[in-house]
C-alpha atoms as a PDB file:
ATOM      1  CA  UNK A   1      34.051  99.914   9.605  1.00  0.00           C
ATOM      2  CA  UNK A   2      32.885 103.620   9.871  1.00  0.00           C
ATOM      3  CA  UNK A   3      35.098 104.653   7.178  1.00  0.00           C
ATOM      4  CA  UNK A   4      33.725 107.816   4.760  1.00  0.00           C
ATOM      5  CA  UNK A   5      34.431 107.695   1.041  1.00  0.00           C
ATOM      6  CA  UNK A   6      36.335 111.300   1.126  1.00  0.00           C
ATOM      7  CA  UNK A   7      36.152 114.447   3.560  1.00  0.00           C
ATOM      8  CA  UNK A   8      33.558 115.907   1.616  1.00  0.00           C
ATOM      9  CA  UNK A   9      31.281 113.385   3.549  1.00  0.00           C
ATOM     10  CA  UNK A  10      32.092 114.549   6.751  1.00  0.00           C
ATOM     11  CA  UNK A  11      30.714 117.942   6.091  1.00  0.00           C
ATOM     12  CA  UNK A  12      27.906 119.258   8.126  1.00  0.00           C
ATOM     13  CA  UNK A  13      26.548 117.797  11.577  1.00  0.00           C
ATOM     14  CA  UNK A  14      28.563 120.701  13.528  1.00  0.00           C
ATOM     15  CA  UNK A  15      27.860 120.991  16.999  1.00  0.00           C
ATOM     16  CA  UNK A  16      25.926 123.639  19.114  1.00  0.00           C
ATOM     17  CA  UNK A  17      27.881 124.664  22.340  1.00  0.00           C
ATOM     18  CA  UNK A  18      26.986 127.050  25.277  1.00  0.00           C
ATOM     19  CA  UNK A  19      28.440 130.489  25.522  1.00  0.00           C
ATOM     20  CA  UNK A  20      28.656 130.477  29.533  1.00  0.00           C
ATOM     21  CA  UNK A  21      30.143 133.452  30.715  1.00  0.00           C
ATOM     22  CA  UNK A  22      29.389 135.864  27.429  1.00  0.00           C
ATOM     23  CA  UNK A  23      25.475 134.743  28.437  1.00  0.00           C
ATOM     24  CA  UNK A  24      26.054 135.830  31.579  1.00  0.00           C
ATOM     25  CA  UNK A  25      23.502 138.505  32.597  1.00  0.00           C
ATOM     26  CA  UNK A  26      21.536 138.567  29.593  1.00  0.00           C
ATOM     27  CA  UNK A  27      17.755 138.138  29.222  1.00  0.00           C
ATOM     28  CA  UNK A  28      18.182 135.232  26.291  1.00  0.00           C
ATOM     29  CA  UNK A  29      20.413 132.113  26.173  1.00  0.00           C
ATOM     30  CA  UNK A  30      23.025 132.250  23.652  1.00  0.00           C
ATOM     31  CA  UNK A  31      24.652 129.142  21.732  1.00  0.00           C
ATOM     32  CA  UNK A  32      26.985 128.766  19.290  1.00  0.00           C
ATOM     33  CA  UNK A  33      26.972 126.602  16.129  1.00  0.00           C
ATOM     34  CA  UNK A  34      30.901 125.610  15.112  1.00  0.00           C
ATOM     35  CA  UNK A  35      30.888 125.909  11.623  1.00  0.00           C
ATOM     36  CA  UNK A  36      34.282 126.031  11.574  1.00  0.00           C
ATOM     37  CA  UNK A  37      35.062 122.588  12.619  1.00  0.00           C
ATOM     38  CA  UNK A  38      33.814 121.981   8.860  1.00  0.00           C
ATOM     39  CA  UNK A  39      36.931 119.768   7.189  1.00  0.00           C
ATOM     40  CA  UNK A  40      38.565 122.398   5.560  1.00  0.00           C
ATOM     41  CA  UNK A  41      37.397 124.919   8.691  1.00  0.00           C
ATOM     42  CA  UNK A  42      34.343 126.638   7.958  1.00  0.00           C
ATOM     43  CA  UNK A  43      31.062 127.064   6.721  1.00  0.00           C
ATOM     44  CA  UNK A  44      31.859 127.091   3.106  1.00  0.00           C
ATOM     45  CA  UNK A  45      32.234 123.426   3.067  1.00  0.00           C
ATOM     46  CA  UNK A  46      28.518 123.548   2.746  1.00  0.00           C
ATOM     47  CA  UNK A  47      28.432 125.629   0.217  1.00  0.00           C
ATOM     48  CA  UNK A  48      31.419 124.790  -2.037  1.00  0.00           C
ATOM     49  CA  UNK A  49      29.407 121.047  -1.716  1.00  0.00           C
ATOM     50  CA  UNK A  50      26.363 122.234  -2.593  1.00  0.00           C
ATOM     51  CA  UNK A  51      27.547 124.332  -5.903  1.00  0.00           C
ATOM     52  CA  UNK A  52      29.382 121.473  -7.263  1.00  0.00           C
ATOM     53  CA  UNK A  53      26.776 118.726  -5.980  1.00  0.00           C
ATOM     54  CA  UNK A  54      24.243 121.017  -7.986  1.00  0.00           C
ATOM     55  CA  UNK A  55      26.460 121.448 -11.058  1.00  0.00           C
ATOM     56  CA  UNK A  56      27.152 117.683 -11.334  1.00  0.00           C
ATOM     57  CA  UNK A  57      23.277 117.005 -10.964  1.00  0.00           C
ATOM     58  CA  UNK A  58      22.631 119.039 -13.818  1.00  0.00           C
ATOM     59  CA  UNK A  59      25.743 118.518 -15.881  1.00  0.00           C
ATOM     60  CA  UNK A  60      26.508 121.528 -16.058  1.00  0.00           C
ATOM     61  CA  UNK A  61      30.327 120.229 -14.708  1.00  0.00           C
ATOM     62  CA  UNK A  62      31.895 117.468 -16.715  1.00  0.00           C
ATOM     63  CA  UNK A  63      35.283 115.675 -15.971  1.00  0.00           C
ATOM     64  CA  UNK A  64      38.857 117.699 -15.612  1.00  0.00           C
ATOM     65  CA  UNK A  65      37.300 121.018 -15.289  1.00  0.00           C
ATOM     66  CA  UNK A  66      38.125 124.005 -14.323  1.00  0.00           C
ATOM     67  CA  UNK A  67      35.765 125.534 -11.874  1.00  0.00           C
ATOM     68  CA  UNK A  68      36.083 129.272 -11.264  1.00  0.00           C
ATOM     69  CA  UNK A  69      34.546 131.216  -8.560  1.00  0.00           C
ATOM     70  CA  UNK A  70      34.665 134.883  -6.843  1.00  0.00           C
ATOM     71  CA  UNK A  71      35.768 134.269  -3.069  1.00  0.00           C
ATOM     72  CA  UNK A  72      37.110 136.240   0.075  1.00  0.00           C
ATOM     73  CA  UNK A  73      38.805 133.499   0.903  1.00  0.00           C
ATOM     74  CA  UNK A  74      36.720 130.377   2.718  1.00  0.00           C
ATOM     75  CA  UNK A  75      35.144 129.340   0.097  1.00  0.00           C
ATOM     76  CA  UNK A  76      37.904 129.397  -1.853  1.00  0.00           C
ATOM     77  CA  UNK A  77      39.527 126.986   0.464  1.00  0.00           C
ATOM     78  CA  UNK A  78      36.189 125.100   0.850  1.00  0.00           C
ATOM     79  CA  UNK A  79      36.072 124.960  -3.406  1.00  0.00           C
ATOM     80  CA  UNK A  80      39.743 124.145  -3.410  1.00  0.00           C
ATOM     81  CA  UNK A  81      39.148 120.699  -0.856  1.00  0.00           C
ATOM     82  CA  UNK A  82      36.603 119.548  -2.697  1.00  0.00           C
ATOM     83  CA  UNK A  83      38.038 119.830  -6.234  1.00  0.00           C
ATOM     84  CA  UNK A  84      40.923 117.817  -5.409  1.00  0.00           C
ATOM     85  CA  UNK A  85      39.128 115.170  -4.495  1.00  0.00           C
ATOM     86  CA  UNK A  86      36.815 114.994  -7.882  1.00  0.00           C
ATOM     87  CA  UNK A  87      40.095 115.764  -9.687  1.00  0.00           C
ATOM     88  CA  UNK A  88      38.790 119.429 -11.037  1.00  0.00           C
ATOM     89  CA  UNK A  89      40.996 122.336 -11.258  1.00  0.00           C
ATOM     90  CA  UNK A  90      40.212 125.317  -9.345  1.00  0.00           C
ATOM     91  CA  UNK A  91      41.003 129.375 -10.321  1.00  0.00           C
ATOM     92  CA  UNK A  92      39.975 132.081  -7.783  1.00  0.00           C
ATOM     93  CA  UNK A  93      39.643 135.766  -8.095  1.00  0.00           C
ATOM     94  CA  UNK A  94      39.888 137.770  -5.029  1.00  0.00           C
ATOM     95  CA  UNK A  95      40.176 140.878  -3.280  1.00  0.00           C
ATOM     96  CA  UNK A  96      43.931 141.734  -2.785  1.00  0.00           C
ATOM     97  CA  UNK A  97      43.683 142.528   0.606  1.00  0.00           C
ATOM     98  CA  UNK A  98      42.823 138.987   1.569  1.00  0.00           C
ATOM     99  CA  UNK A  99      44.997 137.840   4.463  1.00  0.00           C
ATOM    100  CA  UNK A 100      47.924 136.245   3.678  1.00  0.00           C
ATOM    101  CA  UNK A 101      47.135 133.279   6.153  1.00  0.00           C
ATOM    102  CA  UNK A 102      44.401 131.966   3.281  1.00  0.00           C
ATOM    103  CA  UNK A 103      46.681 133.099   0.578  1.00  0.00           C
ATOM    104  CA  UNK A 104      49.052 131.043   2.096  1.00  0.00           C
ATOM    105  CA  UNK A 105      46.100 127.728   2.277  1.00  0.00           C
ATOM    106  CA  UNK A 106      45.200 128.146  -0.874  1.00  0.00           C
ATOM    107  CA  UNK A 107      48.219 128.021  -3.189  1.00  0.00           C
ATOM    108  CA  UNK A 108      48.553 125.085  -0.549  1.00  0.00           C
ATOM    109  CA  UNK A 109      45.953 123.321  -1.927  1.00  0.00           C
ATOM    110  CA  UNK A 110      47.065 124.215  -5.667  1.00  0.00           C
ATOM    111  CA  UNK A 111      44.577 126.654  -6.214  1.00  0.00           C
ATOM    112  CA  UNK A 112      45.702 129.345  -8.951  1.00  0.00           C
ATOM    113  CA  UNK A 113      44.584 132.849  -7.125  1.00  0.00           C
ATOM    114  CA  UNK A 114      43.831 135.836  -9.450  1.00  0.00           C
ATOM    115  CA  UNK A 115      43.510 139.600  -7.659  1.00  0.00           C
ATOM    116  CA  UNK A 116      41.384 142.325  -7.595  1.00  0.00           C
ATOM    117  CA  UNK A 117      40.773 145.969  -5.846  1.00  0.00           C
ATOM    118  CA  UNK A 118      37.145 144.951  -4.636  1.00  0.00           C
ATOM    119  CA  UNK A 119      34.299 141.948  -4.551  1.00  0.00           C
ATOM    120  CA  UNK A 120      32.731 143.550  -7.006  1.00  0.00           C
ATOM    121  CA  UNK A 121      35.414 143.860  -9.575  1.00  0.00           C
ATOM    122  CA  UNK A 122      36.448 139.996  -8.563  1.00  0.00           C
ATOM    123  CA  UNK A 123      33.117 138.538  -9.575  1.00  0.00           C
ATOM    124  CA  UNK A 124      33.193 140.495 -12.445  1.00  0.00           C
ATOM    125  CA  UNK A 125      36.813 138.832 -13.437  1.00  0.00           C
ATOM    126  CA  UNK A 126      35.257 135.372 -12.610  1.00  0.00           C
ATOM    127  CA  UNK A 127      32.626 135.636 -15.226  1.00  0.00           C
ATOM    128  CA  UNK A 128      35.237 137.112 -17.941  1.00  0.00           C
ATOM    129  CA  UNK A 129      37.382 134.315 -17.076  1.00  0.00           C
ATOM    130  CA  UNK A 130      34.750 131.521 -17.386  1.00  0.00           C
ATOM    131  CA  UNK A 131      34.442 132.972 -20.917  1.00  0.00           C
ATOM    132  CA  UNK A 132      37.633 132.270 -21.743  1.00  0.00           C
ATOM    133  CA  UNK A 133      38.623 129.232 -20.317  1.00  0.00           C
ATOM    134  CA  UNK A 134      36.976 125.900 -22.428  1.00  0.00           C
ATOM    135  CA  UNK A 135      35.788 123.213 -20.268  1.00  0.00           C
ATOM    136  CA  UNK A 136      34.806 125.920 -17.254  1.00  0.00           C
ATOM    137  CA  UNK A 137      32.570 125.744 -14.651  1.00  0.00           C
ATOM    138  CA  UNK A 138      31.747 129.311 -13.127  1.00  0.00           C
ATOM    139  CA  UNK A 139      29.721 128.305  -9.453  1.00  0.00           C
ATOM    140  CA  UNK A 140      28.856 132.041  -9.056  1.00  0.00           C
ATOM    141  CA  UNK A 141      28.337 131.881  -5.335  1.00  0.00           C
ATOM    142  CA  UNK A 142      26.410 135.045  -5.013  1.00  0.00           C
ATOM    143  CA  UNK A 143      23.967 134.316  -7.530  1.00  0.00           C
ATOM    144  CA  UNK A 144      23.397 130.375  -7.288  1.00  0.00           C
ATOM    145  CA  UNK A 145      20.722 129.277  -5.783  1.00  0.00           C
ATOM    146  CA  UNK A 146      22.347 126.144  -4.831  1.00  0.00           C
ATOM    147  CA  UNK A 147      24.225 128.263  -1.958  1.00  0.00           C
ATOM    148  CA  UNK A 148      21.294 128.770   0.378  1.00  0.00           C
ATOM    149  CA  UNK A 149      19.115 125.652  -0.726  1.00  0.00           C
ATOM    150  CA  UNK A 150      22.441 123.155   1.069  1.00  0.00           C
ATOM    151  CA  UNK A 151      21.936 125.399   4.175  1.00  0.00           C
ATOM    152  CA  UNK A 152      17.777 124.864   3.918  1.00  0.00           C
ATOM    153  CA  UNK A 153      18.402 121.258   3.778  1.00  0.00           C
ATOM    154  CA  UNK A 154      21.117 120.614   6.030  1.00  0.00           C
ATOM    155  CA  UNK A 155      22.276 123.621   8.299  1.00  0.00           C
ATOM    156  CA  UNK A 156      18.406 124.882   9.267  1.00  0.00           C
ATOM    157  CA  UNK A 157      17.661 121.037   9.669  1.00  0.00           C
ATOM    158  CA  UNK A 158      20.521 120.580  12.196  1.00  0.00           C
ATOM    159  CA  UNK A 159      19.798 124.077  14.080  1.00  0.00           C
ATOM    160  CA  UNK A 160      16.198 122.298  14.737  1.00  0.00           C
ATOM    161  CA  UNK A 161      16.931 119.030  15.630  1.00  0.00           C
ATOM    162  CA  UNK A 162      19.373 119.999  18.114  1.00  0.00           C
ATOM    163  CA  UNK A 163      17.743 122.594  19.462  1.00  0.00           C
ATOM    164  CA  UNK A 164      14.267 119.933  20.042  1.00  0.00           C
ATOM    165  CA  UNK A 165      13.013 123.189  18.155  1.00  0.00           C
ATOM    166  CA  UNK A 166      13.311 125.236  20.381  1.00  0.00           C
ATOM    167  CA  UNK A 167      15.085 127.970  19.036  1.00  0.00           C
ATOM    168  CA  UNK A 168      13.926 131.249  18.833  1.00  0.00           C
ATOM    169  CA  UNK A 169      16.598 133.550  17.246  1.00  0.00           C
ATOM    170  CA  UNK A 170      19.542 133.014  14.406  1.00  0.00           C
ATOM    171  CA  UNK A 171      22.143 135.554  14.604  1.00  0.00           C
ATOM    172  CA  UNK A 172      23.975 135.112  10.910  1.00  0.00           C
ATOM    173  CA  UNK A 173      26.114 137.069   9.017  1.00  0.00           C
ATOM    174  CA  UNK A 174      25.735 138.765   5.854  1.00  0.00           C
ATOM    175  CA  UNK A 175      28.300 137.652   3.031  1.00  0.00           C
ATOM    176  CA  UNK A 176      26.522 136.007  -0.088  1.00  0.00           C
ATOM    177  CA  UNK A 177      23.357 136.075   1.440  1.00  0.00           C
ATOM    178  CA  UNK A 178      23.111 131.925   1.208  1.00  0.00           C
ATOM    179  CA  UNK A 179      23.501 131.234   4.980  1.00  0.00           C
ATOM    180  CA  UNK A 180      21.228 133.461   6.394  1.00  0.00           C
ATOM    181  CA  UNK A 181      18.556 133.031   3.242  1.00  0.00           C
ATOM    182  CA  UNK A 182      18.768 129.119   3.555  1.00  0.00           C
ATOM    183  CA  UNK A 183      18.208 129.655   7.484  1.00  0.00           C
ATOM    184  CA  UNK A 184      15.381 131.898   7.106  1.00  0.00           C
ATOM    185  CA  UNK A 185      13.436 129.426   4.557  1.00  0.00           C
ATOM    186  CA  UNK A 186      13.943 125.866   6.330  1.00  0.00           C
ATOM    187  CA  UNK A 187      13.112 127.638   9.863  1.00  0.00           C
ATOM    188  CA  UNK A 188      10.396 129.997   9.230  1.00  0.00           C
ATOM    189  CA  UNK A 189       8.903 127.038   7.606  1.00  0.00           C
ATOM    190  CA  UNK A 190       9.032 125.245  10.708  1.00  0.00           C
ATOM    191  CA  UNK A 191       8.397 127.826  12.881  1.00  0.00           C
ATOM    192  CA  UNK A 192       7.533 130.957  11.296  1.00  0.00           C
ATOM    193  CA  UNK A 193       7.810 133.208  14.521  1.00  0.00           C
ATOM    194  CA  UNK A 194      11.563 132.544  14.644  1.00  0.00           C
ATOM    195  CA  UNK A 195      13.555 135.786  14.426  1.00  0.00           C
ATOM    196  CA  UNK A 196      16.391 136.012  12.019  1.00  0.00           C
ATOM    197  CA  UNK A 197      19.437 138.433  12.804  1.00  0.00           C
ATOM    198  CA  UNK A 198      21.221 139.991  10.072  1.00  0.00           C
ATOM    199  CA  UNK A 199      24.975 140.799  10.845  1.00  0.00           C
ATOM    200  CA  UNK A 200      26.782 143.754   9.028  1.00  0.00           C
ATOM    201  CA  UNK A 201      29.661 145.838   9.437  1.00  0.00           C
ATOM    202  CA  UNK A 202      29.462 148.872  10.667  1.00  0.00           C
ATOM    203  CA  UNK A 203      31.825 150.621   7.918  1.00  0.00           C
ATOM    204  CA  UNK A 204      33.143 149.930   4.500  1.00  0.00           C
ATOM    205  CA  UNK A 205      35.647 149.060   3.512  1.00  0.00           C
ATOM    206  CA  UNK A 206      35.796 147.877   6.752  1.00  0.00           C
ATOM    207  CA  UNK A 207      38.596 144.381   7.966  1.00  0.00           C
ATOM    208  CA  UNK A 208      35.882 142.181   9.244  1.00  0.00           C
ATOM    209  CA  UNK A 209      36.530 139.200   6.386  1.00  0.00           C
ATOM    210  CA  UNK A 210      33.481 137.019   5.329  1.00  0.00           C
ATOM    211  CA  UNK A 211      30.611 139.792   5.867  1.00  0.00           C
ATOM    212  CA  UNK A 212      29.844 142.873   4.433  1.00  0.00           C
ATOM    213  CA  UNK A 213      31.098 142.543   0.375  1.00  0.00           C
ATOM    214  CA  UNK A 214      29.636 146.118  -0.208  1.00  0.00           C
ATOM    215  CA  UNK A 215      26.822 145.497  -2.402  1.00  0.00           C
ATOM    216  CA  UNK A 216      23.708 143.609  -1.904  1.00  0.00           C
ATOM    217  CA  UNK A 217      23.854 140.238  -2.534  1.00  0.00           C
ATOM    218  CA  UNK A 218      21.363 138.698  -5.048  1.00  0.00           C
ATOM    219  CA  UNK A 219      20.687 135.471  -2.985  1.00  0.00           C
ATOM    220  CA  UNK A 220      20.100 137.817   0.070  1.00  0.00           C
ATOM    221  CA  UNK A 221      15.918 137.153   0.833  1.00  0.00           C
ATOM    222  CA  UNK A 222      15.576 140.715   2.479  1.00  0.00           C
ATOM    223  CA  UNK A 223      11.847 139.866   3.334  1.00  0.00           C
ATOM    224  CA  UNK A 224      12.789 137.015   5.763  1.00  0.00           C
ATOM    225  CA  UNK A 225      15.145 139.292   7.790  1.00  0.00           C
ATOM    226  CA  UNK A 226      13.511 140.670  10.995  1.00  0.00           C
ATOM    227  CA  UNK A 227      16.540 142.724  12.258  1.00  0.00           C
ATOM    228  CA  UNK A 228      20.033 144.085  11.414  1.00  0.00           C
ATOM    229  CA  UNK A 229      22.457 145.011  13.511  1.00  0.00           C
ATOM    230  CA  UNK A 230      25.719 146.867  12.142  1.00  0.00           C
ATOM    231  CA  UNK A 231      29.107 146.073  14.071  1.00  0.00           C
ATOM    232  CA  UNK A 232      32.041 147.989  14.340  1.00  0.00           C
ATOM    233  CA  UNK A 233      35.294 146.474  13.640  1.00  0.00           C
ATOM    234  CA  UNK A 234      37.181 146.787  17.291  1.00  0.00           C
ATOM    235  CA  UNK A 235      34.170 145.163  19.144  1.00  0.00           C
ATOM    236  CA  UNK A 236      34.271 142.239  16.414  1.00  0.00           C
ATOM    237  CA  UNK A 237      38.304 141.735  16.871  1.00  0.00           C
ATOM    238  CA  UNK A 238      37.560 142.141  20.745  1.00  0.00           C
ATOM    239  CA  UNK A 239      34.796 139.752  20.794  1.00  0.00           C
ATOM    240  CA  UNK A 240      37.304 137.327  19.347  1.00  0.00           C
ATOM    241  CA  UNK A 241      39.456 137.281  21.299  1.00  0.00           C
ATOM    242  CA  UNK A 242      36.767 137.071  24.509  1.00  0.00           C
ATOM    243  CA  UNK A 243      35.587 133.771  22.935  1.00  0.00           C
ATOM    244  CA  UNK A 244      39.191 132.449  22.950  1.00  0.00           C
ATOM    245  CA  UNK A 245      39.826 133.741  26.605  1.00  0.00           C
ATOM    246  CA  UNK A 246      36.503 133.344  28.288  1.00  0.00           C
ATOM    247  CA  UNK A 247      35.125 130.203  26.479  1.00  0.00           C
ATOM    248  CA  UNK A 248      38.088 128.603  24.862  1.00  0.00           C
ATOM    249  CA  UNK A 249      36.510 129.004  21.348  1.00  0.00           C
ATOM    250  CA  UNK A 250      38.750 129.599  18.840  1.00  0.00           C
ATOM    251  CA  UNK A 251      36.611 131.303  15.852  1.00  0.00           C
ATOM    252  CA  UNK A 252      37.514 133.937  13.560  1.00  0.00           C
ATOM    253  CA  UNK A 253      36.494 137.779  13.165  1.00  0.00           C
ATOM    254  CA  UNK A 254      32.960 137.536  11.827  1.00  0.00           C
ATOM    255  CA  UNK A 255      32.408 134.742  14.037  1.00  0.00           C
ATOM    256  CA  UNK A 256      33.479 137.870  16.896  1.00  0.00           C
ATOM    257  CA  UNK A 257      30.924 140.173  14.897  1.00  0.00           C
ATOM    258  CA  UNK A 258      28.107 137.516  15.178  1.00  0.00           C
ATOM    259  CA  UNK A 259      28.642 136.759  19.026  1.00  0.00           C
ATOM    260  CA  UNK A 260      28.566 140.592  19.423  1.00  0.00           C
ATOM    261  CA  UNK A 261      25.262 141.050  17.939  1.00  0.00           C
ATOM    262  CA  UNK A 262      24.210 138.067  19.470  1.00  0.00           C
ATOM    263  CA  UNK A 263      25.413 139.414  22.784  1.00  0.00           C
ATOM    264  CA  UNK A 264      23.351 142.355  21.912  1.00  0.00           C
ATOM    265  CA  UNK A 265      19.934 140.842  20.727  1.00  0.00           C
ATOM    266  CA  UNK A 266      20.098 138.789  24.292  1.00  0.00           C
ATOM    267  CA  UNK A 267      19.746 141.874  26.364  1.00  0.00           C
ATOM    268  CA  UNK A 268      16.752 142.526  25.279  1.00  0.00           C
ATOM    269  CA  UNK A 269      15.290 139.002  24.356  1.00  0.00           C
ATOM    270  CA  UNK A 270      13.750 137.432  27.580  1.00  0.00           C
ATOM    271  CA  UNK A 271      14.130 133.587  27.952  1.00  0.00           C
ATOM    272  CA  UNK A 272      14.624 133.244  23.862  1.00  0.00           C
ATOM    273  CA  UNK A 273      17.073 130.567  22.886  1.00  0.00           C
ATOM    274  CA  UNK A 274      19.145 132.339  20.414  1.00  0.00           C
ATOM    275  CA  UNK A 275      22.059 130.137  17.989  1.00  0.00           C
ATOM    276  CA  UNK A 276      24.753 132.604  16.244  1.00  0.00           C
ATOM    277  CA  UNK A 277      26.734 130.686  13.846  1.00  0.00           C
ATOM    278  CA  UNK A 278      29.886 130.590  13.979  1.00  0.00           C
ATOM    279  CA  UNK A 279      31.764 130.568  10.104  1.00  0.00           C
ATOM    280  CA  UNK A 280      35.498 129.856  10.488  1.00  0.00           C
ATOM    281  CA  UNK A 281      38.502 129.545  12.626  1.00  0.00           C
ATOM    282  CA  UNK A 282      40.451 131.948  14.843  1.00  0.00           C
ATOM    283  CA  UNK A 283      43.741 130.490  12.920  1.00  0.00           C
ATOM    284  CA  UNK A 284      43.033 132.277  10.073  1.00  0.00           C
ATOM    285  CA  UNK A 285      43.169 135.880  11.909  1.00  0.00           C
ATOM    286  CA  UNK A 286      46.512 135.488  14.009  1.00  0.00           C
ATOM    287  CA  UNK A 287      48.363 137.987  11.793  1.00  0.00           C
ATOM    288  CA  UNK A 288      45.753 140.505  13.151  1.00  0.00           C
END
């Protein structure tokens, strides 16, 4: 029987799909990598894995724990999933102004949520927290290394084998700095012309959820990013809603941010393949 041991198993593998009519008239080929079709519905499945894989390898996490992390919201979620299946319990801090549709999720999933005015001041909480608590596990997303090694090993690996390596461009966005990091190192090692596309909002604060935490990220590799391009909030929100309507994607706000960009890079890029990843779900935006 092809039966997996628990959903953390069926994280990863995510599949790259055309963008048909938003490629339409551009120089480069764009395709999309559905990270949100991730188990608990986006990207931060790999990353919630690979902190607590990491932490477990090391022993740095020991049974009935409470593991506390810093999150905007997915991986949150992502942290929550995977804790209830290795029996852990979970506390997040977060900014305030999270949308109420992950709020919602997460107490859901019996995560206890803590609030704060900014990132900043929420990963600050986390580590006070950690402090505090016995038998804590802080997975400090933005500063473990364990966050862009799981998408070196998996994500980049997929992104190549797919593509028959042929890609030429990564459009990613910019929230820890794991994603786009990871990329960067298991691609460039393959194929060290490959351009990587850092995605950033235009403003801050600024409503596009996921990118842009206002400060630079420790795990971000600056060195391995070739470009940035800055997006304003109405042409992310727009852009979502053209992937819903003119491609029957359904993918969040930063996912809209990332297509934009990509959508941007392509005019200019003549017969490059270029794959803009996707992080989460269009469900989690409706109250926009």
């Amino acid at each position: 029987m092809r039966v997996f041991e628990n959903v953390g198993e069926i994280i990863g593998n995510t599949p790259l799909v055309k963008l048909n009519k938003l490629s339409l008239g551009l120089k480069a080929e764009i395709v999309a990598k559905l990270e949100f079709l991730n188990p608990s519905g986006s990207i931060k499945d790999r990353t919630a894995l690979g902190l607590l894989l990491s932490a477990e390898e090391k022993g740095l996490i020991s049974k009935g724990a409470t593991v506390i992390e810093a999150s905007s919201g997915n991986t949150g979620i992502a942290l929550a999933m995977l804790c209830a299946t290795r029996n852990y319990s979970l506390i997040l801090i977060m900014p305030e102004g999270i949308r109420e549709e992950k709020k919602r999720l997460l107490k859901f999933l019996g995560a206890r949520l803590v609030f704060t005015s900014t990132m900043q001041e929420a990963r600050e909480k986390a580590k006070e927290i950690s402090k505090q608590i016995p038998n804590s596990f802080f997975s400090a997303q933005f500063e473990n290394s364990a966050n862009s090694q799981i998408h070196k090993s998996t994500t980049a690996q997929e992104i190549w084998r797919d593509t028959e390596g042929k890609v030429d461009i990564i459009v990613a966005g910019v929230g820890t700095g794991g994603t786009i990091s990871g990329l960067a190192q298991g691609l460039k090692e393959k194929k060290k012309e490959i351009k990587i596309v850092a995605v950033e909002p235009a403003t801050f604060p600024h409503k596009i959820e996921g990118i842009g935490a206002g400060f630079t990220p420790p795990l971000l590799q600056k060195e391995l990013v070739d470009e940035i391009v800055k997006v304003e909030e109405k042409d992310a929100f727009l852009m979502m809603r053209r992937l819903a309507q003119e491609e029957g994607i359904l993918a969040g706000v930063s996912s809209g941010a990332i297509v934009w960009a990509s959508v941007e890079v392509g005019k200019v890029e003549k017969g490059k393949l270029i794959v803009a990843i996707l992080p989460d779900g269009a469900q989690r935006y409706l109250s926009i």
